[in-house]
PDB file of N, CA and C in Angstrom:
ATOM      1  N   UNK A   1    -117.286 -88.440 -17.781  1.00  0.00           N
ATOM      2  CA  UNK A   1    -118.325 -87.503 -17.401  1.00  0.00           C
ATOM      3  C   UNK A   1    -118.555 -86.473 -18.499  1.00  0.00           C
ATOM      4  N   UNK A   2    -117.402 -86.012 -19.202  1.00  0.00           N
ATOM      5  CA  UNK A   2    -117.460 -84.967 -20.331  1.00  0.00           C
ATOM      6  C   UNK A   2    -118.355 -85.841 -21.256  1.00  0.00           C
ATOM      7  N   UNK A   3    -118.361 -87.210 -21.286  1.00  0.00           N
ATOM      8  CA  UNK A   3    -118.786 -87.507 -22.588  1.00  0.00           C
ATOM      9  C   UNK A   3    -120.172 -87.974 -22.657  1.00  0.00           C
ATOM     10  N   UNK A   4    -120.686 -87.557 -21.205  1.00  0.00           N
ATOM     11  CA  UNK A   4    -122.452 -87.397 -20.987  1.00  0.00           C
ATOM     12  C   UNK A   4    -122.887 -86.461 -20.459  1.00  0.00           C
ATOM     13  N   UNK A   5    -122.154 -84.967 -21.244  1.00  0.00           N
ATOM     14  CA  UNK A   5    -122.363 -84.105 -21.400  1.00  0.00           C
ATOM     15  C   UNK A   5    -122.073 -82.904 -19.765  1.00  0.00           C
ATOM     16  N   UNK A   6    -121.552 -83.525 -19.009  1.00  0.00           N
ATOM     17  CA  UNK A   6    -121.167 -81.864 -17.789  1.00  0.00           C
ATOM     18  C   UNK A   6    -120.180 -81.837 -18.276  1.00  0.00           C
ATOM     19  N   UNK A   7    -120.160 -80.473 -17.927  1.00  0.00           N
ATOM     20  CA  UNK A   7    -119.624 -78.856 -18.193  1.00  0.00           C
ATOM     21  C   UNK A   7    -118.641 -78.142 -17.167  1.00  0.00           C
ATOM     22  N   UNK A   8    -118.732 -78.844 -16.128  1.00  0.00           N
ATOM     23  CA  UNK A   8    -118.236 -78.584 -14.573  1.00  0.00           C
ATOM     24  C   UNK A   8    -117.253 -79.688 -13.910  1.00  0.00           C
ATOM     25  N   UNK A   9    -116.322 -80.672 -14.970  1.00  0.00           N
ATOM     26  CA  UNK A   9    -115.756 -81.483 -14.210  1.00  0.00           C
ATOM     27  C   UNK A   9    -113.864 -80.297 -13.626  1.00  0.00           C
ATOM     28  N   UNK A  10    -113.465 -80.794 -12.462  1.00  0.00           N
ATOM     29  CA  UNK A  10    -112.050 -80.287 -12.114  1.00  0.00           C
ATOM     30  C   UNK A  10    -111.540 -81.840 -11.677  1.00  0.00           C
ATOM     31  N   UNK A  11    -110.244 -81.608 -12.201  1.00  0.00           N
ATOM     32  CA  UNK A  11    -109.515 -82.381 -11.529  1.00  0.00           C
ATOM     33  C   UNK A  11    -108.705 -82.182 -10.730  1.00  0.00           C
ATOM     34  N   UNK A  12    -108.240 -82.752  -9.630  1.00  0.00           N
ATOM     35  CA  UNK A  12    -107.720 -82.277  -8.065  1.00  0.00           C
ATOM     36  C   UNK A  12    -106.792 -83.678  -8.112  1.00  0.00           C
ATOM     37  N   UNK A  13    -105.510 -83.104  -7.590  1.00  0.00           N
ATOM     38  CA  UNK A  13    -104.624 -84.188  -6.959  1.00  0.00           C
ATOM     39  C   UNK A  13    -104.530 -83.512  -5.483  1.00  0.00           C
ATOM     40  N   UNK A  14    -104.511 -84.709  -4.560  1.00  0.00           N
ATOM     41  CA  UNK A  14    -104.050 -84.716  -3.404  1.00  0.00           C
ATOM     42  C   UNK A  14    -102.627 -84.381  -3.169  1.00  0.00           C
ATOM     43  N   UNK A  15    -102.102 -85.434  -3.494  1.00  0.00           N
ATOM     44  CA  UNK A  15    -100.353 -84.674  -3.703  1.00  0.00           C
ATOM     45  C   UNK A  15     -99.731 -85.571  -4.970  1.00  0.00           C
ATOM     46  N   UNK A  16     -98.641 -85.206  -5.001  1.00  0.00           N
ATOM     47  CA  UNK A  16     -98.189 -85.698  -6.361  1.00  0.00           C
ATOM     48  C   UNK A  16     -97.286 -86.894  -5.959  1.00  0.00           C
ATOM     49  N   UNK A  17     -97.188 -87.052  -4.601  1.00  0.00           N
ATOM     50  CA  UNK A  17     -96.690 -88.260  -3.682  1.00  0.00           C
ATOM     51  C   UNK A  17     -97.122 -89.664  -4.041  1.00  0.00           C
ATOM     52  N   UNK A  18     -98.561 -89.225  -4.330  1.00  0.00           N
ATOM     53  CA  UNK A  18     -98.965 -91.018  -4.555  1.00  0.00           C
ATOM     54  C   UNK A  18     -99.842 -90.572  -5.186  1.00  0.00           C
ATOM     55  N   UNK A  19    -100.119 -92.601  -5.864  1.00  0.00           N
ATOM     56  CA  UNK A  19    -100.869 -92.757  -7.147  1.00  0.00           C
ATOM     57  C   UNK A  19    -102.550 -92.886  -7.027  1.00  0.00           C
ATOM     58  N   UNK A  20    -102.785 -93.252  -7.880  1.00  0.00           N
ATOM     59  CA  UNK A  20    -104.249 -93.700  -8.244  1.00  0.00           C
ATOM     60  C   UNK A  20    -104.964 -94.357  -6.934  1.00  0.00           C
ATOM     61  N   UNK A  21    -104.076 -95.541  -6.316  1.00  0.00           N
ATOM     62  CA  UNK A  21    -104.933 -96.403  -5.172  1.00  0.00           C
ATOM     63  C   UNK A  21    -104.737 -95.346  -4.236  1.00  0.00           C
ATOM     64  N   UNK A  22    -103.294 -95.150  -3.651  1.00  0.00           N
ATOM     65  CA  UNK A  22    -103.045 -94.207  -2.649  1.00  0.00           C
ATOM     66  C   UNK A  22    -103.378 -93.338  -2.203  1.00  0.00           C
ATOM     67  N   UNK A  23    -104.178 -92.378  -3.122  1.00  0.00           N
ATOM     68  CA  UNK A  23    -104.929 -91.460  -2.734  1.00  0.00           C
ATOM     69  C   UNK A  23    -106.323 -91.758  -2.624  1.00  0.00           C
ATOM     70  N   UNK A  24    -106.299 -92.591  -2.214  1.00  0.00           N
ATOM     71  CA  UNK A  24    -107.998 -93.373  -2.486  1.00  0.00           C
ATOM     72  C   UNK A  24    -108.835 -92.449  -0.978  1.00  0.00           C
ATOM     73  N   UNK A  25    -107.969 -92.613   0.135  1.00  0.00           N
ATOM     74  CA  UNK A  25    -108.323 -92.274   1.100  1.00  0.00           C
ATOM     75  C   UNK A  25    -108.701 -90.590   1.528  1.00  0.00           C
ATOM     76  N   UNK A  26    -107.750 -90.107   0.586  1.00  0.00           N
ATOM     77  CA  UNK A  26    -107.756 -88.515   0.490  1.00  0.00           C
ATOM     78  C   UNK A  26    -109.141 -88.278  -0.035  1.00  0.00           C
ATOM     79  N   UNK A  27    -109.440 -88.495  -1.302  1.00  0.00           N
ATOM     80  CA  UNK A  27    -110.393 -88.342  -2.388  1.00  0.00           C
ATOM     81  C   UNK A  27    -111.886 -88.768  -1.843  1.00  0.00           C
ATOM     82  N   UNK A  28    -111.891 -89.698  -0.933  1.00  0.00           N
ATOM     83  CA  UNK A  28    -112.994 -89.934  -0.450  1.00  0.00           C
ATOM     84  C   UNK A  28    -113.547 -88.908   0.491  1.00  0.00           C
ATOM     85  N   UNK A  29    -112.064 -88.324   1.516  1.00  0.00           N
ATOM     86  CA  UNK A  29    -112.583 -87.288   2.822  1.00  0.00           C
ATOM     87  C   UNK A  29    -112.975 -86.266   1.700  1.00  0.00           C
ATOM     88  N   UNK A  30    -112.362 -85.860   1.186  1.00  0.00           N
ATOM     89  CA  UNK A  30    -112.891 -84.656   0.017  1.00  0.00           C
ATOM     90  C   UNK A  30    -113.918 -84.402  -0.450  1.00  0.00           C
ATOM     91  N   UNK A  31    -114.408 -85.643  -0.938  1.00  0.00           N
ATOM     92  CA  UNK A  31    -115.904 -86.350  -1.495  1.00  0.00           C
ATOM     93  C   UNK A  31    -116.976 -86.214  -0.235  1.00  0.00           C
ATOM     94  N   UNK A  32    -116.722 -86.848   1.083  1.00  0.00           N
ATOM     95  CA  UNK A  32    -117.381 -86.544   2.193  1.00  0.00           C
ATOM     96  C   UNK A  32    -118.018 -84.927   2.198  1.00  0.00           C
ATOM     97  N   UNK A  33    -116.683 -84.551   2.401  1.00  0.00           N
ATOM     98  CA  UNK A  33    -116.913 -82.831   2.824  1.00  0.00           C
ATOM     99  C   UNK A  33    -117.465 -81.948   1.813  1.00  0.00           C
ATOM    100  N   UNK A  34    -117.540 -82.015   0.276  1.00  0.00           N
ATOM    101  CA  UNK A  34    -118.337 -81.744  -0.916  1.00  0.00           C
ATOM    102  C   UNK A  34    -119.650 -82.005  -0.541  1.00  0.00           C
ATOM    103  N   UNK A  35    -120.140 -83.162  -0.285  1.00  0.00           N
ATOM    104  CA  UNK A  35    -121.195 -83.493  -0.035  1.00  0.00           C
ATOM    105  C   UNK A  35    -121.854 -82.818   0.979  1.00  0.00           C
ATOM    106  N   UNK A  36    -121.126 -83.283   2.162  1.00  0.00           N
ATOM    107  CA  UNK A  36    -121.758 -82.579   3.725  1.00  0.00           C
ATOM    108  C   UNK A  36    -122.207 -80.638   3.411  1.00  0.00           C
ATOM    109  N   UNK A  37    -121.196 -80.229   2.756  1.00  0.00           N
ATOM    110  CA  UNK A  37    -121.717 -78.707   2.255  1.00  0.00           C
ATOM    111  C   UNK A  37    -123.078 -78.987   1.416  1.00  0.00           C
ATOM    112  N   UNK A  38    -123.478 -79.531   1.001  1.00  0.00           N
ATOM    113  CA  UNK A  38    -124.649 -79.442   0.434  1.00  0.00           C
ATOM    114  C   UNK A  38    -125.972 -79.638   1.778  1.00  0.00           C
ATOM    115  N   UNK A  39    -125.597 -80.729   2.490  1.00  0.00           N
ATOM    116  CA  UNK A  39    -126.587 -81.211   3.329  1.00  0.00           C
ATOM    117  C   UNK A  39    -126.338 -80.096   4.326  1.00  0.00           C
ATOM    118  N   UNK A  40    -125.464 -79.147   4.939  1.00  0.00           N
ATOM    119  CA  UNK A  40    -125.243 -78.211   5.766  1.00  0.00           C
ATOM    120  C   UNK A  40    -126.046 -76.981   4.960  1.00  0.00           C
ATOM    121  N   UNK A  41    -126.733 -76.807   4.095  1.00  0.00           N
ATOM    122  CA  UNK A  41    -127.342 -76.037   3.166  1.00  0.00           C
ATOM    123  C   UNK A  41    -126.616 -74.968   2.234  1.00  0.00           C
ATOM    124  N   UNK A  42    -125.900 -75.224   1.960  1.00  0.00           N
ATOM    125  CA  UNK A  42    -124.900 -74.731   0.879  1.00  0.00           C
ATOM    126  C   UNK A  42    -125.487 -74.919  -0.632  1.00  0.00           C
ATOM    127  N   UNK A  43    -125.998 -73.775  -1.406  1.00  0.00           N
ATOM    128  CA  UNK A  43    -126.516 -73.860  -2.517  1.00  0.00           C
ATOM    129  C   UNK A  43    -125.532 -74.230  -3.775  1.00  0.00           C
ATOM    130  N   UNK A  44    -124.160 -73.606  -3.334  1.00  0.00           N
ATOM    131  CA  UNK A  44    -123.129 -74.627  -4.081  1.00  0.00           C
ATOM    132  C   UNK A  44    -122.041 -74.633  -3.015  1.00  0.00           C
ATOM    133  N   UNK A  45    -121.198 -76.234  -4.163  1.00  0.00           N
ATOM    134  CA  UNK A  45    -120.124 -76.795  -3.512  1.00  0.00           C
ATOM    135  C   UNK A  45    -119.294 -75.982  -2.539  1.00  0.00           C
ATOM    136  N   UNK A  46    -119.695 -76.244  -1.725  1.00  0.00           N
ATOM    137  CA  UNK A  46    -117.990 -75.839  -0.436  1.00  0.00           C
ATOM    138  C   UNK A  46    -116.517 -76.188  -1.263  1.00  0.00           C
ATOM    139  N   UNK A  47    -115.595 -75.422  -1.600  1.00  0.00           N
ATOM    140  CA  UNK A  47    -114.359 -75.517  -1.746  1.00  0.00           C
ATOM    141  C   UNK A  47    -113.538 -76.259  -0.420  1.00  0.00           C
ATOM    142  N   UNK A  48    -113.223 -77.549  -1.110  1.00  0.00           N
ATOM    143  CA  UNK A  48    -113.032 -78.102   0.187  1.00  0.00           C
ATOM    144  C   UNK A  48    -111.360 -78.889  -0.064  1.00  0.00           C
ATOM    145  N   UNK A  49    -110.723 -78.188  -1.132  1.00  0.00           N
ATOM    146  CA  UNK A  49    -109.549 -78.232  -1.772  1.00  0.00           C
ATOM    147  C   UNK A  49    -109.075 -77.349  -2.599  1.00  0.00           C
ATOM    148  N   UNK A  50    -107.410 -76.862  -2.147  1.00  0.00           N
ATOM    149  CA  UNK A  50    -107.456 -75.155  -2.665  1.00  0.00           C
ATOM    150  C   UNK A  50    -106.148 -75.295  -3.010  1.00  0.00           C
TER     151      UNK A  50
END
């Protein structure tokens, strides 16, 4: 993503428990709820991992 140019990437672990596949399930509800703040009218991202 840095290398087509945003300015705004974070990286977030779920836990340090599990890997790449394992957290597949976490990363998606996360992804859900990022999103849904936008469609709930949120002009930016809902912090939806802290």
């Amino acid at each position: 993503m840095k290398k087509n140019g945003s300015k705004t990437i974070k990286l977030r672990r779920a836990t340090k428990k599990f890997g790449h596949v394992n957290c597949a399930i976490f990363t998606s509800i996360y992804t859900k709820m990022w999103f849904d703040s936008f469609r709930k009218g949120s002009k930016k991202a809902a912090k939806v991992h802290g």
